[in-house]
C-alpha atoms as a PDB file:
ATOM      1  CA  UNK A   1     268.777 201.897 191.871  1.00  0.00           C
ATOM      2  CA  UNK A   2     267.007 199.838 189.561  1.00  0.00           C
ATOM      3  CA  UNK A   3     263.246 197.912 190.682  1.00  0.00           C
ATOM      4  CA  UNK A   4     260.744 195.897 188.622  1.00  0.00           C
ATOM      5  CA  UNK A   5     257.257 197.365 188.525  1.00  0.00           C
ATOM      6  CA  UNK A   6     254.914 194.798 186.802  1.00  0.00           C
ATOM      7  CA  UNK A   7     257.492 193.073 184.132  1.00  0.00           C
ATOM      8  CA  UNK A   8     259.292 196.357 183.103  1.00  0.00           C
ATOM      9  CA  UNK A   9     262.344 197.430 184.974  1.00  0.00           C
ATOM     10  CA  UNK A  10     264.005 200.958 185.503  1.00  0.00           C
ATOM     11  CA  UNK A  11     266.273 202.574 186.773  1.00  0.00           C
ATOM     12  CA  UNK A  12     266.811 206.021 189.127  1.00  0.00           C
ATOM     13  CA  UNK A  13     270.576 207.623 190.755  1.00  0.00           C
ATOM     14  CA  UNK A  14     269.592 207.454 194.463  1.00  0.00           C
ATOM     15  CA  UNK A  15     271.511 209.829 196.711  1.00  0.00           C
ATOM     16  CA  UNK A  16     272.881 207.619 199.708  1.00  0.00           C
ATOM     17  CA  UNK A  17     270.835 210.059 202.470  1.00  0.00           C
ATOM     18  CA  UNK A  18     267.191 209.344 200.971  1.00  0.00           C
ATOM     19  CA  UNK A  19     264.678 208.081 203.000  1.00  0.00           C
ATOM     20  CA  UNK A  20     264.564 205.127 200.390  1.00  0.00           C
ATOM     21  CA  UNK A  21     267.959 204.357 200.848  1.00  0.00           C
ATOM     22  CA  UNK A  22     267.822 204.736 205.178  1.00  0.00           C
ATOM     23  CA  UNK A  23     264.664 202.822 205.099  1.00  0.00           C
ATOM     24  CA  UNK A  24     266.295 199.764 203.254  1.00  0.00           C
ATOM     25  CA  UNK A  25     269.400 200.064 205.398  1.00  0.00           C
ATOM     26  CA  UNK A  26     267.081 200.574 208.345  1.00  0.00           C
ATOM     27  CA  UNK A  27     265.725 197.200 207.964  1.00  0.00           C
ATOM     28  CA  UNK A  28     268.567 195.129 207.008  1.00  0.00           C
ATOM     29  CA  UNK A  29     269.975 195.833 210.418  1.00  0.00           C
ATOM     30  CA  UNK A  30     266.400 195.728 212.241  1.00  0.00           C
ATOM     31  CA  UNK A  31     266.456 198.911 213.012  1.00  0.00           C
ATOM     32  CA  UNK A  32     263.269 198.547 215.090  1.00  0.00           C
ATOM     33  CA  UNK A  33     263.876 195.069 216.693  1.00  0.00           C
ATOM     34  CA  UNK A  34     267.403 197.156 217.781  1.00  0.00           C
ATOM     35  CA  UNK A  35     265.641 200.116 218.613  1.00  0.00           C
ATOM     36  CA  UNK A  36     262.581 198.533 220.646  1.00  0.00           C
ATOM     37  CA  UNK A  37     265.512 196.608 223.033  1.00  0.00           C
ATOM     38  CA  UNK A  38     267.263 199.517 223.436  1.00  0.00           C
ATOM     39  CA  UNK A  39     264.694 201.533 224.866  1.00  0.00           C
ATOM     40  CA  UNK A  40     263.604 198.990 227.164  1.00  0.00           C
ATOM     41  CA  UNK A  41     266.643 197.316 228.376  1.00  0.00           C
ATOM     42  CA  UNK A  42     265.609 197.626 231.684  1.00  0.00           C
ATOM     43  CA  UNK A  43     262.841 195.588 231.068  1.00  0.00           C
ATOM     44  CA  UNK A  44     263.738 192.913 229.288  1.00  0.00           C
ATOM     45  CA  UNK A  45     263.635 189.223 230.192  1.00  0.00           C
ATOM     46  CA  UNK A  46     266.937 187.193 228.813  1.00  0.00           C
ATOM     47  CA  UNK A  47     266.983 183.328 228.435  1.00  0.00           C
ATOM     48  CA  UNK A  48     269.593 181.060 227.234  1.00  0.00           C
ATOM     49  CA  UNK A  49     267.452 178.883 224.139  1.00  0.00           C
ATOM     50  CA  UNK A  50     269.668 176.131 222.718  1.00  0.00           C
ATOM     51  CA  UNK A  51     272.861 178.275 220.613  1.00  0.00           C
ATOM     52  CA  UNK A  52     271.136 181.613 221.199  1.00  0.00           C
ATOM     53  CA  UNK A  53     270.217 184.536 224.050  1.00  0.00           C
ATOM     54  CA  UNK A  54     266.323 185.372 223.447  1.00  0.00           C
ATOM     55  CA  UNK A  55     265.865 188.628 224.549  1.00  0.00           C
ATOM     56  CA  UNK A  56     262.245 189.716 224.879  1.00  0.00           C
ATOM     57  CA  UNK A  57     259.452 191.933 226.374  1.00  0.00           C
ATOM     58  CA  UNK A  58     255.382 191.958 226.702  1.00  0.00           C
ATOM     59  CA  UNK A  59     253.167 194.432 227.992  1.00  0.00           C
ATOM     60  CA  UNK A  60     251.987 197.605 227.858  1.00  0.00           C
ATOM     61  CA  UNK A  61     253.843 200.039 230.650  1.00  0.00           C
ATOM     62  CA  UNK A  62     254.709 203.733 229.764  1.00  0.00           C
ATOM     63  CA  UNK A  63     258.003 203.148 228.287  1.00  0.00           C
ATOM     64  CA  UNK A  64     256.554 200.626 226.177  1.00  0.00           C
ATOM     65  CA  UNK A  65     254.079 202.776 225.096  1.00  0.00           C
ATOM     66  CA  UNK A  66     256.237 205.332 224.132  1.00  0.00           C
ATOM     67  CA  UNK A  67     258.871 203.240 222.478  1.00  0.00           C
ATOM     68  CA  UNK A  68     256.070 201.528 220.398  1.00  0.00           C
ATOM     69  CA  UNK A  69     255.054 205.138 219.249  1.00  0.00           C
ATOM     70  CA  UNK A  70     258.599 205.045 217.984  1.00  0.00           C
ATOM     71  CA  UNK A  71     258.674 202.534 216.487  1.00  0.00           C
ATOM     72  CA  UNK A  72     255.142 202.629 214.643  1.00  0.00           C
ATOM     73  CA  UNK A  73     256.790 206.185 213.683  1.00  0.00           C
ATOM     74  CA  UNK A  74     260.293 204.908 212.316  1.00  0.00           C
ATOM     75  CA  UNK A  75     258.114 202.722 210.359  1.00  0.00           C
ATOM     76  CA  UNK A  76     256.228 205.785 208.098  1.00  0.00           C
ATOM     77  CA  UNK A  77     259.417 207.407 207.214  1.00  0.00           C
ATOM     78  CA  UNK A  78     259.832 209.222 211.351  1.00  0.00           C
ATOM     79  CA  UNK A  79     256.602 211.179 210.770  1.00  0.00           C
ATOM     80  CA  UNK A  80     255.229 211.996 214.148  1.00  0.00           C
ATOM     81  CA  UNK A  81     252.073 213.235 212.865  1.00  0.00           C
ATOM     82  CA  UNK A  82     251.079 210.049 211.771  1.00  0.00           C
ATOM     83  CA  UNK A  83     251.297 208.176 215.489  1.00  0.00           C
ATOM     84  CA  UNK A  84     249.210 211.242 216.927  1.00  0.00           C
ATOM     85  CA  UNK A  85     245.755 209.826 218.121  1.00  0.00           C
ATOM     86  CA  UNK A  86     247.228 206.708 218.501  1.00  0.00           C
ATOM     87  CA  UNK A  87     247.087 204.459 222.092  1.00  0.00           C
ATOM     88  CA  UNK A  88     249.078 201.575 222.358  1.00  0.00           C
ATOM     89  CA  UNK A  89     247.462 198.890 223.934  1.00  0.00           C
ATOM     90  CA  UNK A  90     249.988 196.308 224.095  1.00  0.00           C
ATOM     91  CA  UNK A  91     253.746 196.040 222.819  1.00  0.00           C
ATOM     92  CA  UNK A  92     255.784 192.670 222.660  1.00  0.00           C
ATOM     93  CA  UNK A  93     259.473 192.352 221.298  1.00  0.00           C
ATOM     94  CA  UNK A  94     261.794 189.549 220.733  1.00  0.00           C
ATOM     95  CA  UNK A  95     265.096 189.208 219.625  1.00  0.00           C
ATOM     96  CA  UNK A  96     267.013 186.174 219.271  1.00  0.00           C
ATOM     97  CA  UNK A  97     270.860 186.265 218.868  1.00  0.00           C
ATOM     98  CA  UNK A  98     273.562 184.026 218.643  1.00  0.00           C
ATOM     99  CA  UNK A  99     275.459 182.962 221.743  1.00  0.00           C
ATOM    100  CA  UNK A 100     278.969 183.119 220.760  1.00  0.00           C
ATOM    101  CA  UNK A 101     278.705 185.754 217.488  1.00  0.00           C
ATOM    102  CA  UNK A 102     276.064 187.931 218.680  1.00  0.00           C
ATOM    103  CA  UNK A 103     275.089 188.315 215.264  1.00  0.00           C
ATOM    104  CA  UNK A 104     271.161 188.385 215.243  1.00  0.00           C
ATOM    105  CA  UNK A 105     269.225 185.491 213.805  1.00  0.00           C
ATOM    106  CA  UNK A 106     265.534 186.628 214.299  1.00  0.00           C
ATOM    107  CA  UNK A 107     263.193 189.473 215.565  1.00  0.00           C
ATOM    108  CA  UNK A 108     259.943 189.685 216.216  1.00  0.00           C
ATOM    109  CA  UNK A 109     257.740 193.036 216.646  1.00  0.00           C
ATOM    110  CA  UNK A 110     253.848 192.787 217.749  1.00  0.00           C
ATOM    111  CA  UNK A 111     251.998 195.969 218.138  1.00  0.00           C
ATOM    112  CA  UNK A 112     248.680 195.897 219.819  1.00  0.00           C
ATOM    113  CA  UNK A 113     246.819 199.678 218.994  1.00  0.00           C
ATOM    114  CA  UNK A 114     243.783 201.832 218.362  1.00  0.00           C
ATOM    115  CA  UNK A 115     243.061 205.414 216.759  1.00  0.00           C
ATOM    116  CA  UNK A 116     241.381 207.159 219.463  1.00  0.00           C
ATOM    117  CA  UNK A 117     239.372 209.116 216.955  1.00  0.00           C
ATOM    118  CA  UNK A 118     238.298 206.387 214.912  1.00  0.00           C
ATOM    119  CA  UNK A 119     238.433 203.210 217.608  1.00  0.00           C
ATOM    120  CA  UNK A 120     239.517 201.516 215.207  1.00  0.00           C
ATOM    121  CA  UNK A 121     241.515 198.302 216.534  1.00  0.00           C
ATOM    122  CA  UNK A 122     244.688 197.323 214.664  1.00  0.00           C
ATOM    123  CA  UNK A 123     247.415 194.580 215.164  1.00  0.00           C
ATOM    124  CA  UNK A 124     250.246 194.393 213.572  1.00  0.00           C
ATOM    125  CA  UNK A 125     253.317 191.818 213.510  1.00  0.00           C
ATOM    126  CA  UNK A 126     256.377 192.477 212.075  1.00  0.00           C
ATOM    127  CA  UNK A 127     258.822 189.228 211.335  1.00  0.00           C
ATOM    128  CA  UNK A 128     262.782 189.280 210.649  1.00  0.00           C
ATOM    129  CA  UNK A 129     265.063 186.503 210.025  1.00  0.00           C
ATOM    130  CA  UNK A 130     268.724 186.311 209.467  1.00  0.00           C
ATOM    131  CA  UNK A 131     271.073 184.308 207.670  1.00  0.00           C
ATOM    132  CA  UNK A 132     274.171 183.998 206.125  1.00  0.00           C
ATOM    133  CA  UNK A 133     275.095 187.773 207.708  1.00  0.00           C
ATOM    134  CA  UNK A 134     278.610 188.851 206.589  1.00  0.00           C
ATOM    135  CA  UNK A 135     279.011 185.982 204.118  1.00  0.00           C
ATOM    136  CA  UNK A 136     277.227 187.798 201.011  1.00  0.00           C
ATOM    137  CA  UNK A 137     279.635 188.136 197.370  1.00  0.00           C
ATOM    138  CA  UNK A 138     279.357 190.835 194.920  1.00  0.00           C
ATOM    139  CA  UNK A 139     275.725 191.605 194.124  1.00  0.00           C
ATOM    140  CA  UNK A 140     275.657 192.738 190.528  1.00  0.00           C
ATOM    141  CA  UNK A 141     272.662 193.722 188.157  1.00  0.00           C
ATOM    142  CA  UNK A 142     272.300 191.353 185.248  1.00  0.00           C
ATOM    143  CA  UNK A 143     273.033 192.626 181.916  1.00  0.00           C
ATOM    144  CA  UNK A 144     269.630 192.220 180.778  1.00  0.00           C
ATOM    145  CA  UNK A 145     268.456 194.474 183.452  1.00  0.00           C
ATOM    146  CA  UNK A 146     270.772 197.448 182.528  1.00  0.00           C
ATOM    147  CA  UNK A 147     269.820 196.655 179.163  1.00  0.00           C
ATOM    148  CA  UNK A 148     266.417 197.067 179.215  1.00  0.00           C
ATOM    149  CA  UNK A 149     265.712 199.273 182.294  1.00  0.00           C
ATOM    150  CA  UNK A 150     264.060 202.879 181.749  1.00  0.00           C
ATOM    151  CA  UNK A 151     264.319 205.998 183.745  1.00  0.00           C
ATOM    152  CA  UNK A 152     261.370 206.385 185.969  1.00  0.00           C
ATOM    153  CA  UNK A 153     259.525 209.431 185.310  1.00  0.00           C
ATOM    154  CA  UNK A 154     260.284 212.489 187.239  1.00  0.00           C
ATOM    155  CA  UNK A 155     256.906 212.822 189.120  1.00  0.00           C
ATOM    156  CA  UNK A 156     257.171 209.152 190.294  1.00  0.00           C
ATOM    157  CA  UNK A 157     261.382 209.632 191.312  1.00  0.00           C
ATOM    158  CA  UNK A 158     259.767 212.498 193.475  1.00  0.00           C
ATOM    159  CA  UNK A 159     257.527 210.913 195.050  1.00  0.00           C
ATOM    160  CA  UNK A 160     260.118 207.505 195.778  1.00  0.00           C
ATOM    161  CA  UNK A 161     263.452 209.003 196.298  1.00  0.00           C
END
């Protein structure tokens, strides 16, 4: 894997099961948009829009609750520790896909929640959009970069991969 930190690049051999590497995948696919509608399919309201099916949800009923846990969870790596003390006030969820591929075109996560220690009130939105899925060529790493990328140090690979 190679990433830019301030104008220097390097480099670092990333074994396919890190949580790096399932957190990038994770949200390439919208993991959580896909994993919000799954767990409340029951509830969801579906409209025709134009070319696409919207698929969406708002409110704050058990389910929600709990699947908004989830998600907040999924988000820091699946540490349940870190959603402990938290109360979900309100969750909302939409996903738009096309019509004829299916193929998902945007997603739209909007968590409503406090820390029942702290009362601290926090929102948070979370915005996807897709294009061009399935149509990407070979992604390659310049020259330049291989040229001039360094191995990151050990203590920071440990702590990233």
């Amino acid at each position: 894997m190679y990433l830019q930190m301030g104008k220097k690049w390097f480099k670092n051999p990333v074994k396919e099961s890190s949580l790096t590497v399932k957190n990038i995948k994770g949200e390439m696919i919208g993991r959580s948009s896909v994993s919000a509608i799954k767990g409340l399919k029951d509830d969801l309201k579906t409209k025709k829009d134009g070319n696409s099916f919207v698929m969406s949800y708002s409110g704050s009923s058990k389910k929600a609750k709990s699947v908004a846990k989830q998600v907040l969870s999924d988000q820091l790596g699946g540490s349940k520790t870190a959603v402990q003390g938290i109360q979900i006030n309100k969750f909302s969820v939409k996903y738009r896909v096309d019509n004829k591929t299916y193929l998902p075109q945007k997603s739209t996560i909007k968590i409503d929640y406090e820390n029942s220690q702290s009362k601290v009130k926090v929102s948070t939105k979370a915005e996807g959009t897709y294009s061009s899925l399935n149509k990407i060529n070979d992604v390659s790493v310049p020259n330049s970069v291989k040229a001039k990328s360094k191995s990151i140090p050990k203590s920071v690979a440990n702590l990233l991969f």
